[in-house]
N, C-alpha and C. Protein backbone atom coordinates (compact mmCIF):
# COMPACT_ATOMS: atom_id res chain seq x y z
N UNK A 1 10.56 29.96 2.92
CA UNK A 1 10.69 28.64 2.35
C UNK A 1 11.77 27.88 3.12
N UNK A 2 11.37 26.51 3.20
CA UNK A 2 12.46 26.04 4.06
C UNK A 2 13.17 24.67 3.56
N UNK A 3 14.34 24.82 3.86
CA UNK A 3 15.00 23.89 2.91
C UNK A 3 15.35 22.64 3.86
N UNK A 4 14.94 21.38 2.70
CA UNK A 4 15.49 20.18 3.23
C UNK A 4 16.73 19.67 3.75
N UNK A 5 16.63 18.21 4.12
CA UNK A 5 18.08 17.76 4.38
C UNK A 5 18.64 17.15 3.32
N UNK A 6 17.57 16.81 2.28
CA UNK A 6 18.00 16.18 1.49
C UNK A 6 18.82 17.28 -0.07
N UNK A 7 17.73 18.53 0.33
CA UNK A 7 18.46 19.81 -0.46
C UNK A 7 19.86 20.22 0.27
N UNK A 8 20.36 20.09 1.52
CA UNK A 8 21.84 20.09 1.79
C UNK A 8 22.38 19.27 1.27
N UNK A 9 21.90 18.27 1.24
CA UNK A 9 22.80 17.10 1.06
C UNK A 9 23.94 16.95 -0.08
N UNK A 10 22.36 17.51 -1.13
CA UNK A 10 22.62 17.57 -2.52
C UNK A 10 24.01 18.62 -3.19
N UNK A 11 23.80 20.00 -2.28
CA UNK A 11 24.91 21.09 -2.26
C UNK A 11 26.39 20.23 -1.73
N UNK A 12 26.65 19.17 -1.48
CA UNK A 12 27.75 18.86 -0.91
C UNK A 12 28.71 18.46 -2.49
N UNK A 13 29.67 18.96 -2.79
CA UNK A 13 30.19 18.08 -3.63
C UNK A 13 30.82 16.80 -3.77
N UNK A 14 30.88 16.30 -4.69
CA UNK A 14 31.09 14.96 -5.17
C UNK A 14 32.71 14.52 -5.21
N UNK A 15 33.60 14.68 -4.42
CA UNK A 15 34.84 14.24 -4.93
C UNK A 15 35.31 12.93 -5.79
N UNK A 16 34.01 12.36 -6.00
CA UNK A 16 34.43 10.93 -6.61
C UNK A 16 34.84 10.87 -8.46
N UNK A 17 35.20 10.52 -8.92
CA UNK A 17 35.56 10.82 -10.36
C UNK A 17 33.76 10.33 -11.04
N UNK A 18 32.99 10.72 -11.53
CA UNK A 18 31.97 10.54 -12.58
C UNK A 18 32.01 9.37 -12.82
N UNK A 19 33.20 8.50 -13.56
CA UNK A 19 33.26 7.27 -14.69
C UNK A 19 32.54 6.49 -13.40
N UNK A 20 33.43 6.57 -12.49
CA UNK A 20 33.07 5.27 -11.69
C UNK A 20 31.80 5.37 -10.63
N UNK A 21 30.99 6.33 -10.52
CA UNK A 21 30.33 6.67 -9.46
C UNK A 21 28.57 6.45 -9.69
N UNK A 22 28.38 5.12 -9.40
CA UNK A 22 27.03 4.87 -9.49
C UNK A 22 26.02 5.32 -9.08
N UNK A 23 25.93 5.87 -7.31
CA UNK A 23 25.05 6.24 -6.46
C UNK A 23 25.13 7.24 -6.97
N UNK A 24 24.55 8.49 -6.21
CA UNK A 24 24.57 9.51 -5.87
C UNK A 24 24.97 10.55 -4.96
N UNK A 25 25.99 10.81 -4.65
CA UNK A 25 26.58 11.18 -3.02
C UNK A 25 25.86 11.18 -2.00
N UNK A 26 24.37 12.59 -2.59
CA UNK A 26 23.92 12.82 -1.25
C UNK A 26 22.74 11.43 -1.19
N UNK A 27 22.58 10.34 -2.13
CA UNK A 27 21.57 9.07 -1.64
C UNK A 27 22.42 8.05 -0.77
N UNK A 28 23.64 8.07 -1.03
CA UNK A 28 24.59 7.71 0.03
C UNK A 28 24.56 8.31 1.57
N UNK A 29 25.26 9.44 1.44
CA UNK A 29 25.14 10.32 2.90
C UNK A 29 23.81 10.75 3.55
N UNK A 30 22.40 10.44 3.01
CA UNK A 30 21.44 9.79 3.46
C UNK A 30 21.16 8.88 3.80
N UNK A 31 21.35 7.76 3.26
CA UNK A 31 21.11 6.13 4.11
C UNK A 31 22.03 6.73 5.48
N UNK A 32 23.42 6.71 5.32
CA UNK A 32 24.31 6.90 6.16
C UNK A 32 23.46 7.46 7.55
N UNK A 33 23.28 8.31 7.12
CA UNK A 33 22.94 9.14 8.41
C UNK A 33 21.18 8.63 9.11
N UNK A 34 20.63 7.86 7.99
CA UNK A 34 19.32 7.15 8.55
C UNK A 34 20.12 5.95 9.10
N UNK A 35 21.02 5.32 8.90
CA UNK A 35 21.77 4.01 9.89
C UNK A 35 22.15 4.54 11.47
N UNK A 36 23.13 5.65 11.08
CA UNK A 36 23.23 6.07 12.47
C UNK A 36 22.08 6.53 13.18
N UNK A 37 20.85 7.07 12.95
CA UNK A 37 19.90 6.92 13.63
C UNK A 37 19.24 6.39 13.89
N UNK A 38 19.95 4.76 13.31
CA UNK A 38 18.45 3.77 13.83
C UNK A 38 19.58 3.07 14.59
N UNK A 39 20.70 3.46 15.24
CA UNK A 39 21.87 2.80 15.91
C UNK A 39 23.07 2.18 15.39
N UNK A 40 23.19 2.32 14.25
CA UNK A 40 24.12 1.78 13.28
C UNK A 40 25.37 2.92 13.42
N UNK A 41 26.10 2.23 14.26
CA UNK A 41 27.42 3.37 14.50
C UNK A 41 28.78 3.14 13.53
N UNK A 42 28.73 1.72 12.84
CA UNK A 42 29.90 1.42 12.40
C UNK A 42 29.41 1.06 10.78
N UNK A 43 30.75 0.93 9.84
CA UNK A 43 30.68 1.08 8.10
C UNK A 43 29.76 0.42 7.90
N UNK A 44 30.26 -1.38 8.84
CA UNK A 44 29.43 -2.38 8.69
C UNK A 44 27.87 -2.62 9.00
N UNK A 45 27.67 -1.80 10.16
CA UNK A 45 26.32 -1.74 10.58
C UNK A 45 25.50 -0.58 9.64
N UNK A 46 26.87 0.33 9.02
CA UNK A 46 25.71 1.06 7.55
C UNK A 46 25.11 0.39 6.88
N UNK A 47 26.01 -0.87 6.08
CA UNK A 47 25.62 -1.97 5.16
C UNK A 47 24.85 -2.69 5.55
N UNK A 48 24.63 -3.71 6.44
CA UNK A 48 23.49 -4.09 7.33
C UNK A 48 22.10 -3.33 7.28
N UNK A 49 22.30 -2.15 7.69
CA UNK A 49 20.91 -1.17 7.63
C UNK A 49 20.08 -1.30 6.16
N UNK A 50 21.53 -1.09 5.32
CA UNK A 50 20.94 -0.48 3.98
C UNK A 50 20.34 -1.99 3.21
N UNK A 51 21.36 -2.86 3.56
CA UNK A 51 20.25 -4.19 3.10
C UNK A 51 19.48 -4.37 3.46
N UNK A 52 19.28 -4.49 5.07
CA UNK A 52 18.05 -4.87 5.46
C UNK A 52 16.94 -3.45 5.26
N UNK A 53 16.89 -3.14 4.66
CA UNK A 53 15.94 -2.23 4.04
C UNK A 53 15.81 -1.92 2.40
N UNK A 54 16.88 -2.31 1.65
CA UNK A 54 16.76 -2.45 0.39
C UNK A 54 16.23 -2.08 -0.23
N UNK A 55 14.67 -2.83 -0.27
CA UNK A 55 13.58 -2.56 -0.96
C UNK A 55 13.21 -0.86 -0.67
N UNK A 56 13.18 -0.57 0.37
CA UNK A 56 11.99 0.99 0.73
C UNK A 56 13.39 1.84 0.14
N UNK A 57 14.56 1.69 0.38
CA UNK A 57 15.80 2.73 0.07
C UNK A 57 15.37 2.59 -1.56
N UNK A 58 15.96 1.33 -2.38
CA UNK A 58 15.30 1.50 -3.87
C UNK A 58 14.13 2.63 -4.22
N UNK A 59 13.51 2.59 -3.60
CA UNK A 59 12.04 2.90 -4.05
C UNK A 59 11.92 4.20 -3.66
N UNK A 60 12.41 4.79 -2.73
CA UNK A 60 12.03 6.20 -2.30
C UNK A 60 13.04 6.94 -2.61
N UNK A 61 14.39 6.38 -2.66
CA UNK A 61 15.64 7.31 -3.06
C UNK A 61 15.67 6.77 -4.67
N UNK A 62 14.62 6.79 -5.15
CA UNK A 62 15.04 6.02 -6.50
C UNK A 62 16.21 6.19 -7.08
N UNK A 63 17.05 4.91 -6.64
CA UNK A 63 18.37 4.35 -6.49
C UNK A 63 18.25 3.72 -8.10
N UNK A 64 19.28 4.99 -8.82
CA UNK A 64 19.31 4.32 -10.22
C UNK A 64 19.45 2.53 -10.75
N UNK A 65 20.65 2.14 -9.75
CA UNK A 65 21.07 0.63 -10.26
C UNK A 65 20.40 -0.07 -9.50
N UNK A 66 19.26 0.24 -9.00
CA UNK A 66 17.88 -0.64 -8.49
C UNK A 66 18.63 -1.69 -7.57
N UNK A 67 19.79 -0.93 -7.09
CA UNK A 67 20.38 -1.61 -5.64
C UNK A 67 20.75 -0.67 -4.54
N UNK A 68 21.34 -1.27 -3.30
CA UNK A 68 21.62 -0.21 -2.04
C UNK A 68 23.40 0.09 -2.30
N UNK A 69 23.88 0.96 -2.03
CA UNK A 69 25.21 1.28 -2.01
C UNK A 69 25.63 0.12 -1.38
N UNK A 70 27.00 -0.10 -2.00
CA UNK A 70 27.75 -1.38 -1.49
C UNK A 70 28.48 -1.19 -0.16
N UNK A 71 28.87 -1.80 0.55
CA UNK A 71 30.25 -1.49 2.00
C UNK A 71 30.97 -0.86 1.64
N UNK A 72 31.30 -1.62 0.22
CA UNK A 72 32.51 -0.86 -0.20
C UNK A 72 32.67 0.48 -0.30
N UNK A 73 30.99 1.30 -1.09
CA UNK A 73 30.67 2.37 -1.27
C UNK A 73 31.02 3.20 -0.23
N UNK A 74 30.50 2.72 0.50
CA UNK A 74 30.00 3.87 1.90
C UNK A 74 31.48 3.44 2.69
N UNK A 75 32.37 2.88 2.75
CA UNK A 75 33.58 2.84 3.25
C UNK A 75 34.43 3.87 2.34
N UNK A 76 34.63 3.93 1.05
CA UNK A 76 35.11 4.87 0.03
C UNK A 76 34.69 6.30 0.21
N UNK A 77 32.91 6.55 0.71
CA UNK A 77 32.62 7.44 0.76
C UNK A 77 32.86 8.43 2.25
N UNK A 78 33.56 7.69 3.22
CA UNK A 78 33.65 7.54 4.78
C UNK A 78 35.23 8.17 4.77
N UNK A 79 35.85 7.89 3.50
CA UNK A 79 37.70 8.33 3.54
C UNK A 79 38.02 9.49 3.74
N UNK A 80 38.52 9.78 4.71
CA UNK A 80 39.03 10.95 5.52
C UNK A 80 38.00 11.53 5.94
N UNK A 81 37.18 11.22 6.35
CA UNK A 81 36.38 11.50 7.47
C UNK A 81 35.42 12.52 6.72
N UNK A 82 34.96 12.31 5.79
CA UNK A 82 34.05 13.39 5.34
C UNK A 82 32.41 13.77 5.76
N UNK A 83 32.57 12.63 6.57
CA UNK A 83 31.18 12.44 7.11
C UNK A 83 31.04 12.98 8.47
């Protein structure tokens, strides 16, 4: 049996506190890593990616708050280099 990327993903833990944590880590550190492969090297060009795709990220990562992680997100989620 062979395991996904999205089943690693999921094994990563969450350092973020619960109250405040909308996404999902690993639906985060997925977009992430689909930006850098479509050339998106920087926070900003994450955010860029993830809007300009919005709709298909909603829909296939069914993204609870029926939005894309914010800059802010994925800059918070980027702190100390965990990525």
């Amino acid at each position: 049996m062979s395991t996904s990327l999205v089943d690693y993903l999921k094994e990563i833990a969450d350092p973020r506190k619960a109250k405040g944590s909308r996404d999902e880590l690993w639906q985060i550190l997925l977009i992430v890593i689909m930006a850098i492969m479509s050339g998106h090297q920087s926070i900003q060009g994450w955010g860029r990616f993830a809007e300009r795709h919005r709709r298909d990220l909603i829909q296939r990562l069914a993204l609870k708050q029926k939005t894309v992680p914010s800059y802010s997100t994925m800059t918070k989620s980027n702190d100390g280099n965990r990525l």
